[in-house]
Structure formats: C-alpha cells, structure tokens
PDB file of N, CA and C in Angstrom:
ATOM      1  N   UNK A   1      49.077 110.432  90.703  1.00  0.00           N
ATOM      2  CA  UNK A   1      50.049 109.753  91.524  1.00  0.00           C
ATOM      3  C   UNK A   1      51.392 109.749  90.811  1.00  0.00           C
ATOM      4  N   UNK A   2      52.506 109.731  91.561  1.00  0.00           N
ATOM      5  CA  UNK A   2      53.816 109.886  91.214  1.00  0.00           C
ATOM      6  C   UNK A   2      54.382 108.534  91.161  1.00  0.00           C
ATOM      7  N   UNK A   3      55.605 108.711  91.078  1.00  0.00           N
ATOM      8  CA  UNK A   3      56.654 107.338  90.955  1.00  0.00           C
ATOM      9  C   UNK A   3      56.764 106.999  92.350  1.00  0.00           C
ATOM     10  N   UNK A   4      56.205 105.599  92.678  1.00  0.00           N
ATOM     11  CA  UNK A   4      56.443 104.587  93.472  1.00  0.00           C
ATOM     12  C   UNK A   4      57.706 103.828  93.153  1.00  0.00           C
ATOM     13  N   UNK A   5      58.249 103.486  94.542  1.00  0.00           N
ATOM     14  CA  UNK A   5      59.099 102.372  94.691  1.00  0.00           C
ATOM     15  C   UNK A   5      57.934 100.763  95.526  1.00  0.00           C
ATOM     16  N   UNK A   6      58.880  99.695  94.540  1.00  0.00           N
ATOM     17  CA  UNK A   6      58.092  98.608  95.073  1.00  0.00           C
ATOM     18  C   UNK A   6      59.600  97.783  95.348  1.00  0.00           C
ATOM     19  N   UNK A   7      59.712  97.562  96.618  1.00  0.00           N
ATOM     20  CA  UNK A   7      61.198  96.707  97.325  1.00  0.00           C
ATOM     21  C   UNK A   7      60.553  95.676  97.921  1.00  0.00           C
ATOM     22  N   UNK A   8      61.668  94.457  97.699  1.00  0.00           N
ATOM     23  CA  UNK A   8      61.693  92.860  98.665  1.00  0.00           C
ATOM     24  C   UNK A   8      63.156  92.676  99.148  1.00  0.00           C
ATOM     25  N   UNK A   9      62.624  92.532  99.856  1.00  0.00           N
ATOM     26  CA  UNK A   9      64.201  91.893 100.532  1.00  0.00           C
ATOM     27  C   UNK A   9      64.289  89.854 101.168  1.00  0.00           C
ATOM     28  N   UNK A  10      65.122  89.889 101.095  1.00  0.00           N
ATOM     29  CA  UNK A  10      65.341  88.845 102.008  1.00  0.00           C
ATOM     30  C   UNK A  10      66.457  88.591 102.872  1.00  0.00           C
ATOM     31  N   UNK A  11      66.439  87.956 104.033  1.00  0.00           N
ATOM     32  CA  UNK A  11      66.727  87.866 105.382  1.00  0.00           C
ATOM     33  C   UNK A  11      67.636  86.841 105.697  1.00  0.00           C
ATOM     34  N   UNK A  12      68.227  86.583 106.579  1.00  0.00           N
ATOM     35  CA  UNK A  12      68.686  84.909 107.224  1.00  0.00           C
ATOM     36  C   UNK A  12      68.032  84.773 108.206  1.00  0.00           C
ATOM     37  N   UNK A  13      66.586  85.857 108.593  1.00  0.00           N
ATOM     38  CA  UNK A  13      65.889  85.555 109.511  1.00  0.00           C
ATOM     39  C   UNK A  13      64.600  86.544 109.956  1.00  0.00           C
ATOM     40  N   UNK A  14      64.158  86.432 111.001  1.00  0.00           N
ATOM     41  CA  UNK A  14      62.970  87.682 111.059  1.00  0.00           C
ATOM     42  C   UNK A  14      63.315  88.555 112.310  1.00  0.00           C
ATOM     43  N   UNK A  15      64.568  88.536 113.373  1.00  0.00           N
ATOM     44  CA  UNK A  15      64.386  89.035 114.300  1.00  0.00           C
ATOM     45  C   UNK A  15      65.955  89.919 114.327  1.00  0.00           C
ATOM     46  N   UNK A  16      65.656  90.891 114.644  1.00  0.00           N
ATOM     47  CA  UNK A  16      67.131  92.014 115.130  1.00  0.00           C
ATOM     48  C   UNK A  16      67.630  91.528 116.150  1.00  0.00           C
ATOM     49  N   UNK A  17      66.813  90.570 117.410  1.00  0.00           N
ATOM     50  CA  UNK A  17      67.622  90.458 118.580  1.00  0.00           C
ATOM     51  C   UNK A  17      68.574  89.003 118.414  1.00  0.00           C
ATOM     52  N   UNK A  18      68.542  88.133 117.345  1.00  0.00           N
ATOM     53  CA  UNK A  18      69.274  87.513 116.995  1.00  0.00           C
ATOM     54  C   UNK A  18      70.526  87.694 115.873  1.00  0.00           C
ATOM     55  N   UNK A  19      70.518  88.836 115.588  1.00  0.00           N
ATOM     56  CA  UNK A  19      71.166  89.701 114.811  1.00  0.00           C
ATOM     57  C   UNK A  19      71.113  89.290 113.384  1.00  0.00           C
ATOM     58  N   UNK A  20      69.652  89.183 112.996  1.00  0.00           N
ATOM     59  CA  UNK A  20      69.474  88.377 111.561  1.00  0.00           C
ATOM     60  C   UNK A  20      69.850  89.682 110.891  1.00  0.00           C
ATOM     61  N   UNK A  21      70.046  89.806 109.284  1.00  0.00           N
ATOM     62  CA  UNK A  21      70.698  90.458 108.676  1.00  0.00           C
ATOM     63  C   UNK A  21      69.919  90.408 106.992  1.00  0.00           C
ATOM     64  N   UNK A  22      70.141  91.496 106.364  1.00  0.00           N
ATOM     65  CA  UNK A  22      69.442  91.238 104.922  1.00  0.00           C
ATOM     66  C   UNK A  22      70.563  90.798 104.002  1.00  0.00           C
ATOM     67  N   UNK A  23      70.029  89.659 103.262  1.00  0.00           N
ATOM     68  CA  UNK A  23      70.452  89.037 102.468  1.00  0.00           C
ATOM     69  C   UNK A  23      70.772  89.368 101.215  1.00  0.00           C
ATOM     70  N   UNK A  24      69.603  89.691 100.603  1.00  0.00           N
ATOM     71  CA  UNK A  24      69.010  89.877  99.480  1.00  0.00           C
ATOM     72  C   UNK A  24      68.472  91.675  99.431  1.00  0.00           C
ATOM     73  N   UNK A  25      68.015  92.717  98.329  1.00  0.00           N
ATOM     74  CA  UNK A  25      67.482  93.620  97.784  1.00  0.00           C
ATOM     75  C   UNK A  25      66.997  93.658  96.460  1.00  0.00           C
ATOM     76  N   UNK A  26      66.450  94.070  96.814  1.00  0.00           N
ATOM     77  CA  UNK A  26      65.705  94.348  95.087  1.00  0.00           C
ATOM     78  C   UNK A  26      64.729  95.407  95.367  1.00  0.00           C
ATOM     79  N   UNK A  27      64.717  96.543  94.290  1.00  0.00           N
ATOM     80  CA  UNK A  27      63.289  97.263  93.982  1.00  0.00           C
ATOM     81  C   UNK A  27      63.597  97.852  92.814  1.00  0.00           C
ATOM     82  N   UNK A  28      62.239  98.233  92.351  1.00  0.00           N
ATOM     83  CA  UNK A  28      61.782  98.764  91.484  1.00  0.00           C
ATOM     84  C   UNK A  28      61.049 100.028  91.423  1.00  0.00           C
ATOM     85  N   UNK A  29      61.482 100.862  90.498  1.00  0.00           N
ATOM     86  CA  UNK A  29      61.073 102.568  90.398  1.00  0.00           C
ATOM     87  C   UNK A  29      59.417 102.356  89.482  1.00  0.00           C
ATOM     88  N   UNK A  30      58.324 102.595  89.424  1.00  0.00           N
ATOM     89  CA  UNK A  30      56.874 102.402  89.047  1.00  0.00           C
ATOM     90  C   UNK A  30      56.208 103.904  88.318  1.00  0.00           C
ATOM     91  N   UNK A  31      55.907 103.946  87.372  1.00  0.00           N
ATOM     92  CA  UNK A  31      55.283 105.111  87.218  1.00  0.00           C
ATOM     93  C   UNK A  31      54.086 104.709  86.020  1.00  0.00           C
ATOM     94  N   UNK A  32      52.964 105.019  86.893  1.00  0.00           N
ATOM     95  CA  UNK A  32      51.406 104.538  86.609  1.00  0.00           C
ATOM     96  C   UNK A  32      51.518 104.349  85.291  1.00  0.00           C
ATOM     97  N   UNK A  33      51.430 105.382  84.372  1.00  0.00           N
ATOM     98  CA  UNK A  33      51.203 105.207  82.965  1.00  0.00           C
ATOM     99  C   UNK A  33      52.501 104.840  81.935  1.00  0.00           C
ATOM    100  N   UNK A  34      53.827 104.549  82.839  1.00  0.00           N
ATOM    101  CA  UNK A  34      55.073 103.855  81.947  1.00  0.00           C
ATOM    102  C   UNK A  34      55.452 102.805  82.548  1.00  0.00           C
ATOM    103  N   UNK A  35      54.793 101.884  83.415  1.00  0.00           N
ATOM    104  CA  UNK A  35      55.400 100.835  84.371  1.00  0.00           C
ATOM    105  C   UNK A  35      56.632 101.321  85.000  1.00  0.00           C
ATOM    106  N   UNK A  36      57.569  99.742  85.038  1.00  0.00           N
ATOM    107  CA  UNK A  36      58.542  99.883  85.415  1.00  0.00           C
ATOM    108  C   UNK A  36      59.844 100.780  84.497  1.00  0.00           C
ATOM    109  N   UNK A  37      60.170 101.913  85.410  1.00  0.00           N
ATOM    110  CA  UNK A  37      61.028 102.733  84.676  1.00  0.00           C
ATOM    111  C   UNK A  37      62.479 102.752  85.282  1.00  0.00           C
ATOM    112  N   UNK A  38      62.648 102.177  86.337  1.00  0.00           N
ATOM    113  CA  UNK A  38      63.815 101.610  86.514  1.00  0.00           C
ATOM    114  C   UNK A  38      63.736 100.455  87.532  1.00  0.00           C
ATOM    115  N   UNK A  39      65.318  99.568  88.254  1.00  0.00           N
ATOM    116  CA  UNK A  39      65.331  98.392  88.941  1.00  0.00           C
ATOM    117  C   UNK A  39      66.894  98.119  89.082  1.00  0.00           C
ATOM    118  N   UNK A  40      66.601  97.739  90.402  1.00  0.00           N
ATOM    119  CA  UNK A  40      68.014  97.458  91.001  1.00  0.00           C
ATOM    120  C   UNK A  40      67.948  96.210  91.794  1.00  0.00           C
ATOM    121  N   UNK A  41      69.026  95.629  92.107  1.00  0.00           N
ATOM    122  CA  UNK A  41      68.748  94.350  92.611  1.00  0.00           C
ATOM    123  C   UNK A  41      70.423  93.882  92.493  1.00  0.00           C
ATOM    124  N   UNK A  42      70.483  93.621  94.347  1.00  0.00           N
ATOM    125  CA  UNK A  42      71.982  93.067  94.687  1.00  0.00           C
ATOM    126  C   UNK A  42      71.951  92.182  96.027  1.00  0.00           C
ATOM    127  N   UNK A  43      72.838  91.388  96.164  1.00  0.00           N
ATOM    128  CA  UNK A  43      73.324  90.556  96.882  1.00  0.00           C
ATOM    129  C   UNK A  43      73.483  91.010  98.296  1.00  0.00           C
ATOM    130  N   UNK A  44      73.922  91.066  99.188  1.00  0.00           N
ATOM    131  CA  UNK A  44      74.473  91.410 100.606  1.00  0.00           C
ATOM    132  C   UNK A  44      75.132  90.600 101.636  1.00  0.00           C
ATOM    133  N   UNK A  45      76.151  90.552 101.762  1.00  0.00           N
ATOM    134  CA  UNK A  45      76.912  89.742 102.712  1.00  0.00           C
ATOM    135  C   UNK A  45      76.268  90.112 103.967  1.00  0.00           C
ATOM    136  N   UNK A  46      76.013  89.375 104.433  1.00  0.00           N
ATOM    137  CA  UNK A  46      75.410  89.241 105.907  1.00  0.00           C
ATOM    138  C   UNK A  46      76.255  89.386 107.257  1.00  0.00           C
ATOM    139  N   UNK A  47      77.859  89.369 106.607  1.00  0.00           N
ATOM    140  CA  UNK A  47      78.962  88.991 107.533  1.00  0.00           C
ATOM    141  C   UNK A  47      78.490  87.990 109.239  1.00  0.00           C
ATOM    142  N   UNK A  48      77.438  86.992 108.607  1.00  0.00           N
ATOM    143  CA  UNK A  48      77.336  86.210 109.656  1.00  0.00           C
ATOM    144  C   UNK A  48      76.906  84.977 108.764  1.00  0.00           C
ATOM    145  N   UNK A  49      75.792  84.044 109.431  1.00  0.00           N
ATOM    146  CA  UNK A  49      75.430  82.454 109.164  1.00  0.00           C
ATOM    147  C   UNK A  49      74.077  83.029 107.870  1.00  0.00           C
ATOM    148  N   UNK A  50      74.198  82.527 106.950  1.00  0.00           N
ATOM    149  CA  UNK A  50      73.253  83.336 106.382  1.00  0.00           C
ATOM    150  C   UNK A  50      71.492  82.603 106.268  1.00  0.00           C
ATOM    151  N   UNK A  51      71.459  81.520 107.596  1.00  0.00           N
ATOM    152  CA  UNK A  51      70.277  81.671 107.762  1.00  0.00           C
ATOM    153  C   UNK A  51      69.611  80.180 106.963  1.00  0.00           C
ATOM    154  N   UNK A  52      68.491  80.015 106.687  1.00  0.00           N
ATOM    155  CA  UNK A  52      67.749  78.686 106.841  1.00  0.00           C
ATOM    156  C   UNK A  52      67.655  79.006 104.779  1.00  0.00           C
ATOM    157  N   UNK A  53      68.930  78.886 104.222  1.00  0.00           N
ATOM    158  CA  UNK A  53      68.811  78.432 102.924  1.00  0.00           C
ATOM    159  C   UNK A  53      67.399  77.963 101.904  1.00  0.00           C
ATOM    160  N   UNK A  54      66.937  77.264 102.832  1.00  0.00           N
ATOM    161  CA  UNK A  54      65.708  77.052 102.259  1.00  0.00           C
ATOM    162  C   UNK A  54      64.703  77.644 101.568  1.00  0.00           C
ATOM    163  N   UNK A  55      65.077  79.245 102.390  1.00  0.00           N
ATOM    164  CA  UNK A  55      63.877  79.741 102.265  1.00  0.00           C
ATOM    165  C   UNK A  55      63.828  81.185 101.236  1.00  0.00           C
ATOM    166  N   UNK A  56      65.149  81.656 101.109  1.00  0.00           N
ATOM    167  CA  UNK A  56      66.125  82.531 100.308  1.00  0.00           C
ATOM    168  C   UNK A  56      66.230  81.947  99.077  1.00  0.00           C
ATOM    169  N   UNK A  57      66.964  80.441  99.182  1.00  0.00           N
ATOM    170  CA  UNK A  57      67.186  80.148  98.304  1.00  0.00           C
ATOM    171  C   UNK A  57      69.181  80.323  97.662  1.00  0.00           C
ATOM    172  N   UNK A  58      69.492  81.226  98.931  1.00  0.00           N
ATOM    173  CA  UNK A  58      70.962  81.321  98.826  1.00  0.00           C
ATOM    174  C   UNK A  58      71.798  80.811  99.940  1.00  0.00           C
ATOM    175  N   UNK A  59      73.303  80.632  99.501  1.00  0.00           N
ATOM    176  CA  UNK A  59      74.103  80.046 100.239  1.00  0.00           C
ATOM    177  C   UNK A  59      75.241  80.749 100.794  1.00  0.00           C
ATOM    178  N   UNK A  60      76.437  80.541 101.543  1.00  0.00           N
ATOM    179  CA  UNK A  60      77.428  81.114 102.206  1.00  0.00           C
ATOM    180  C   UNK A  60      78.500  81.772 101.177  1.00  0.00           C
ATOM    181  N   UNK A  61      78.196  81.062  99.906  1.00  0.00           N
ATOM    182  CA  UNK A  61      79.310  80.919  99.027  1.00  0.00           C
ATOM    183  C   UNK A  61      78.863  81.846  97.857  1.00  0.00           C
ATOM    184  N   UNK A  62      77.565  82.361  98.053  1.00  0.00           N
ATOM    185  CA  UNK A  62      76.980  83.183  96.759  1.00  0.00           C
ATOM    186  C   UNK A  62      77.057  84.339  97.313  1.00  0.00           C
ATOM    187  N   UNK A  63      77.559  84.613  98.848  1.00  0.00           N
ATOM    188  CA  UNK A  63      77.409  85.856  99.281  1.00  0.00           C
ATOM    189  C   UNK A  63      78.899  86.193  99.870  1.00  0.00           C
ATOM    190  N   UNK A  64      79.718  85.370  99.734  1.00  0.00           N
ATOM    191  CA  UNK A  64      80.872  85.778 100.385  1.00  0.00           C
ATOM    192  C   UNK A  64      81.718  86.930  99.866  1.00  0.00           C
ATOM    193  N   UNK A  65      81.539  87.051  98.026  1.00  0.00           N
ATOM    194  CA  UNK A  65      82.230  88.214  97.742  1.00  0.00           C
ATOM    195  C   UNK A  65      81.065  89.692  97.148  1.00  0.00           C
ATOM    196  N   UNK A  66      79.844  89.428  98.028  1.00  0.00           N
ATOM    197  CA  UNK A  66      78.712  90.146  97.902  1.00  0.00           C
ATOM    198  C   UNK A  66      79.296  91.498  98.518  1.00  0.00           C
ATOM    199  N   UNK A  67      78.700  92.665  98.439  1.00  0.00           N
ATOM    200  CA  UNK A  67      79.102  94.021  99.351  1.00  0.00           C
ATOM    201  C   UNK A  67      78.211  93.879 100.635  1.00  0.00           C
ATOM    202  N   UNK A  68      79.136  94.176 101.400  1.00  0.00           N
ATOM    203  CA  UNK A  68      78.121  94.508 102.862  1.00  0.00           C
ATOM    204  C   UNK A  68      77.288  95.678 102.553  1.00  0.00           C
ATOM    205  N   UNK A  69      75.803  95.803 103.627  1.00  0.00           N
ATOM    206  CA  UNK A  69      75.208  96.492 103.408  1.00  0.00           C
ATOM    207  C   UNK A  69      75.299  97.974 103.865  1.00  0.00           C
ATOM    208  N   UNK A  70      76.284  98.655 104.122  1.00  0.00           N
ATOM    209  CA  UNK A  70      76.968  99.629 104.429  1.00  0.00           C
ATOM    210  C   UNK A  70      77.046 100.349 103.045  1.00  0.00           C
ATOM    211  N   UNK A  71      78.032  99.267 102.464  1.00  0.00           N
ATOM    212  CA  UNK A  71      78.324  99.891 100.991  1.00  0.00           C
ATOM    213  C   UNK A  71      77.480  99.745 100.088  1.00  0.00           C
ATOM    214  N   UNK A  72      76.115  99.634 100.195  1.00  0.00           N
ATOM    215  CA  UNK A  72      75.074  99.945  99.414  1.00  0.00           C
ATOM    216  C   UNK A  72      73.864 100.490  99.883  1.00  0.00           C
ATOM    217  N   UNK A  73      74.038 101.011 100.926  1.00  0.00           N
ATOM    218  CA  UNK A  73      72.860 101.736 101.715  1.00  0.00           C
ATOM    219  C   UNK A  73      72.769 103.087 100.830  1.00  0.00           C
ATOM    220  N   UNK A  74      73.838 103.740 100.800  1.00  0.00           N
ATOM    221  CA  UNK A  74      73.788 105.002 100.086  1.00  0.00           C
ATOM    222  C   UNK A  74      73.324 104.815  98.759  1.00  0.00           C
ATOM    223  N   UNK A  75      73.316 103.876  98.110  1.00  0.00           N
ATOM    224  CA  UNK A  75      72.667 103.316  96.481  1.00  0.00           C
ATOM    225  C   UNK A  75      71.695 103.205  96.807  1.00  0.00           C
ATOM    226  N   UNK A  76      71.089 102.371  97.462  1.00  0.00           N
ATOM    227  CA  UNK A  76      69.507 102.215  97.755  1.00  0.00           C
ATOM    228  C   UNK A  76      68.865 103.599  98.328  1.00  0.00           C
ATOM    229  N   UNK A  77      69.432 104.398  99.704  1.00  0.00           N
ATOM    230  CA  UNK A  77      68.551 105.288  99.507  1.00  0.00           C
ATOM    231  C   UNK A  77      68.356 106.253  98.368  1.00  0.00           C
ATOM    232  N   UNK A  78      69.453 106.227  97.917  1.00  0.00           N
ATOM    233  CA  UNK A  78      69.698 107.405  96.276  1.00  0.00           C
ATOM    234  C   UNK A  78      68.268 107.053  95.539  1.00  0.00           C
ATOM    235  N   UNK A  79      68.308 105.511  94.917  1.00  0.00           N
ATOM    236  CA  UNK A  79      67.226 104.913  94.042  1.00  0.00           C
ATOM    237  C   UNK A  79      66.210 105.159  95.128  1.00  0.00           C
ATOM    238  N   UNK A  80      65.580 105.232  96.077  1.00  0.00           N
ATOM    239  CA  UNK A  80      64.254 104.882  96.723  1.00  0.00           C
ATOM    240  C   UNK A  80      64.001 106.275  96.950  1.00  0.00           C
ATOM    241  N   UNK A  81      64.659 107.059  97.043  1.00  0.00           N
ATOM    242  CA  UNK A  81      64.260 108.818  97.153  1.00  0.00           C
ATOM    243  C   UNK A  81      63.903 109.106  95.588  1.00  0.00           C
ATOM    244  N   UNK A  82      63.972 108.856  94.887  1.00  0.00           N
ATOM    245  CA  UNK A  82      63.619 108.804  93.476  1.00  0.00           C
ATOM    246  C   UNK A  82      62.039 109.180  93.665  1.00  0.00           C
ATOM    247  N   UNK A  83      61.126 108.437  94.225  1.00  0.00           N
ATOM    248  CA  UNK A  83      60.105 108.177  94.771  1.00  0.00           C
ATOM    249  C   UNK A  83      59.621 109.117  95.495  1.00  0.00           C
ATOM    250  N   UNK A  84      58.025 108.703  95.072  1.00  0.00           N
ATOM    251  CA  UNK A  84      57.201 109.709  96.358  1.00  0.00           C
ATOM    252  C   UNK A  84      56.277 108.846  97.385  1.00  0.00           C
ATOM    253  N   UNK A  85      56.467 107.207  96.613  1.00  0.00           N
ATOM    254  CA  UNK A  85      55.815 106.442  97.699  1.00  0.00           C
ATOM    255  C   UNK A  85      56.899 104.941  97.894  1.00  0.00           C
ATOM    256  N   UNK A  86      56.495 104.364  98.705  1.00  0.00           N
ATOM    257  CA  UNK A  86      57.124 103.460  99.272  1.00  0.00           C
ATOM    258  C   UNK A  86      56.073 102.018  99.465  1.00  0.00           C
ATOM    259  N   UNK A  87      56.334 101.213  98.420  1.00  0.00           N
ATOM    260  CA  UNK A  87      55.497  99.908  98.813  1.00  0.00           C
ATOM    261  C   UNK A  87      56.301  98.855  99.067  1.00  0.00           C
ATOM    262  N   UNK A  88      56.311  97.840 100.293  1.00  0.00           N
ATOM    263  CA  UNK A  88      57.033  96.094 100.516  1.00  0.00           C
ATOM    264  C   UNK A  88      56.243  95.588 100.145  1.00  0.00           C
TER     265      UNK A  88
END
C-alpha cells in the first residue's frame, strides 16, 4: 500500500442548501512503514455566519483574516494528489 491521505474538516453546518461552508482543514500525508510524513492544516473564512461555535470550537473573529477557500483549494488538492488513497 502507498501513501494515504487522512483529512477532517469542519463546517458551520451539515447542509449545502443552507449554504453551510468549511471552516476548518486539516490532513495528513500517511505512509505505512514511516507514519506521518507530512500535514497541513488551515483556517477558512466562511464569508458568512460561521455556524453553532459550539461545536468547531471557533469564532467570527478567528476567521475573519483566514483565506477563503478558493485560495486554498489549489494547496489542498496539490497535498491530497500526493496520495493514492483518500480517508475522512
């Protein structure tokens, strides 16, 4: 087996038709016999309400000068093509 990616994200919510948005990223590059061989992990402005705090654990004010997820889509797929598998 090859290098796995293992990603979490978090949300301000669970549904697209309310236009919830990702909050949070993180993953990690895996390779069986060296663990973790690399890891990334960033913020995301939501450019909306960022959702039931509670449950994230973040606020309006930790994400306001965060990058939208536009400007880190191309970083994340770069790191996750790294990979030959994909685990959430």
């Amino acid at each position: 087996m090859g290098v796995f990616a293992v990603v979490d994200v978090e949300t301000t919510g669970l549904s697209p038709y309310r236009r919830d948005r990702v909050v949070e990223v993180a993953a990690v590059l895996v390779e069986p016999d060296l663990g973790i061989t690399a890891e990334m992990t960033t913020l995301v402005n939501p450019e909306r309400d960022v959702g039931p705090s509670s449950i994230h654990g973040l606020t309006a004010s930790d994400l306001l000068d965060a990058p939208r997820f536009g400007e880190i889509a191309g970083h994340l797929a770069d790191f996750l093509g790294r990979s030959g598998v994909l685990v959430g």
